[in-house]
C-alpha atoms as a PDB file:
ATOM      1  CA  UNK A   1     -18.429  26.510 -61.201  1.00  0.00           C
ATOM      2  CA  UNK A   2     -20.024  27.442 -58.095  1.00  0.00           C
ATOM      3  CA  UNK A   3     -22.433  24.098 -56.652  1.00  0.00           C
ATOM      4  CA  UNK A   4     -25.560  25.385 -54.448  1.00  0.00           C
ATOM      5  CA  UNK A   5     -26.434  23.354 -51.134  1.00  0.00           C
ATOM      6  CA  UNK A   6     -28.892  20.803 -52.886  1.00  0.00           C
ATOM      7  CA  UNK A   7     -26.220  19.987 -55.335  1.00  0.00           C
ATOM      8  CA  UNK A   8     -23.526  19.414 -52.544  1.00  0.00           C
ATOM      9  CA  UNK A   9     -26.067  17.483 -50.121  1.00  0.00           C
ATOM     10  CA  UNK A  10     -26.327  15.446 -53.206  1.00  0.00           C
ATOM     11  CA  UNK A  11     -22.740  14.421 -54.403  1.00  0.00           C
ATOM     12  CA  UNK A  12     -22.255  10.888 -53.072  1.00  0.00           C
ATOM     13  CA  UNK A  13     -18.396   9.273 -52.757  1.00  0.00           C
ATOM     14  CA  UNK A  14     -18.203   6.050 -54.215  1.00  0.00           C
ATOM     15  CA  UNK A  15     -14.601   5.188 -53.044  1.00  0.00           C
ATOM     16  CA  UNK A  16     -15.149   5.287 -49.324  1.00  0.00           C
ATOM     17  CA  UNK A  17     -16.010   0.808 -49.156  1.00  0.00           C
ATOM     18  CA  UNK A  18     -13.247   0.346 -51.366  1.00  0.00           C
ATOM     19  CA  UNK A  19     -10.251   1.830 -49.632  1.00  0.00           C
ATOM     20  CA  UNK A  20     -11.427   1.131 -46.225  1.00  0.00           C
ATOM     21  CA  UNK A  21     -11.390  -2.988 -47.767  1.00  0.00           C
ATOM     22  CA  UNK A  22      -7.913  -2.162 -48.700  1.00  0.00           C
ATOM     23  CA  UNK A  23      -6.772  -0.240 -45.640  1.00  0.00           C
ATOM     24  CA  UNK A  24      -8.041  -3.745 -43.228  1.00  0.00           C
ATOM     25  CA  UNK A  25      -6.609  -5.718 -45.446  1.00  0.00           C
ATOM     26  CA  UNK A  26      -3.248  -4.077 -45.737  1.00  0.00           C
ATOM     27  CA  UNK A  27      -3.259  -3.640 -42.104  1.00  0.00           C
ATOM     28  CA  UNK A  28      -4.229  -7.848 -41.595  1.00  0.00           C
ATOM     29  CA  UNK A  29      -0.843  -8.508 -44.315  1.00  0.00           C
ATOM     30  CA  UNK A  30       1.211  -6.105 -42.458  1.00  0.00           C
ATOM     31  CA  UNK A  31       0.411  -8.126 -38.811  1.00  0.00           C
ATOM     32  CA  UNK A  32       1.031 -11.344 -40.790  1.00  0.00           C
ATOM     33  CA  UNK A  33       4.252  -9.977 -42.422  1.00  0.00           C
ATOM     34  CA  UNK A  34       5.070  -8.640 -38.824  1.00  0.00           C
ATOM     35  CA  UNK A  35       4.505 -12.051 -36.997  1.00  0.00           C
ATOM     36  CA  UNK A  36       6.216 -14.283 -39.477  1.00  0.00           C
ATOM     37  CA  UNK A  37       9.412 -12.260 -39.780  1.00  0.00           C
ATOM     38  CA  UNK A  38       9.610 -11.329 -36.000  1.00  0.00           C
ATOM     39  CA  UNK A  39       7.544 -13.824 -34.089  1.00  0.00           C
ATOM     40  CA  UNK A  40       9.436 -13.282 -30.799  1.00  0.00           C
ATOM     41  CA  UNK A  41       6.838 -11.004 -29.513  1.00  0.00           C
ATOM     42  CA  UNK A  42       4.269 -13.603 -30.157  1.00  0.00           C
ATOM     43  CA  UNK A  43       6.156 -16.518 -28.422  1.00  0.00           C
ATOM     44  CA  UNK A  44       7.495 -14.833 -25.153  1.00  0.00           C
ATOM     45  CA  UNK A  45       7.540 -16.522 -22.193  1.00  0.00           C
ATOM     46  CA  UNK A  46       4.564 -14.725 -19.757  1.00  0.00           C
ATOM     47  CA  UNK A  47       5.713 -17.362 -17.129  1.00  0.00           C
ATOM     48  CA  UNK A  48       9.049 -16.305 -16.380  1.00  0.00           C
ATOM     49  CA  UNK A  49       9.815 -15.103 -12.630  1.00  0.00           C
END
């Protein structure tokens, strides 16, 4: 099946919203995961000299 260029200008992706939701929110859980298990990184000391 061969499409012309007014039938591909007019195919439309529905998915794009719905994994780029998933894709911040699996980032955001991985940070959390991240900070809970290793929080050393989060609670250095800047001050030290």
């Amino acid at each position: 099946m061969v499409l012309s260029k007014e039938e591909l200008t007019k195919v439309q992706g529905g998915s794009k919203t719905l994994w780029f939701i998933v894709g911040v929110i699996g980032t955001f859980l991985a940070g959390l995961f991240d900070g809970i298990v290793n929080p050393n990184r989060c609670n250095s000391d800047s001050d030290s000299d």
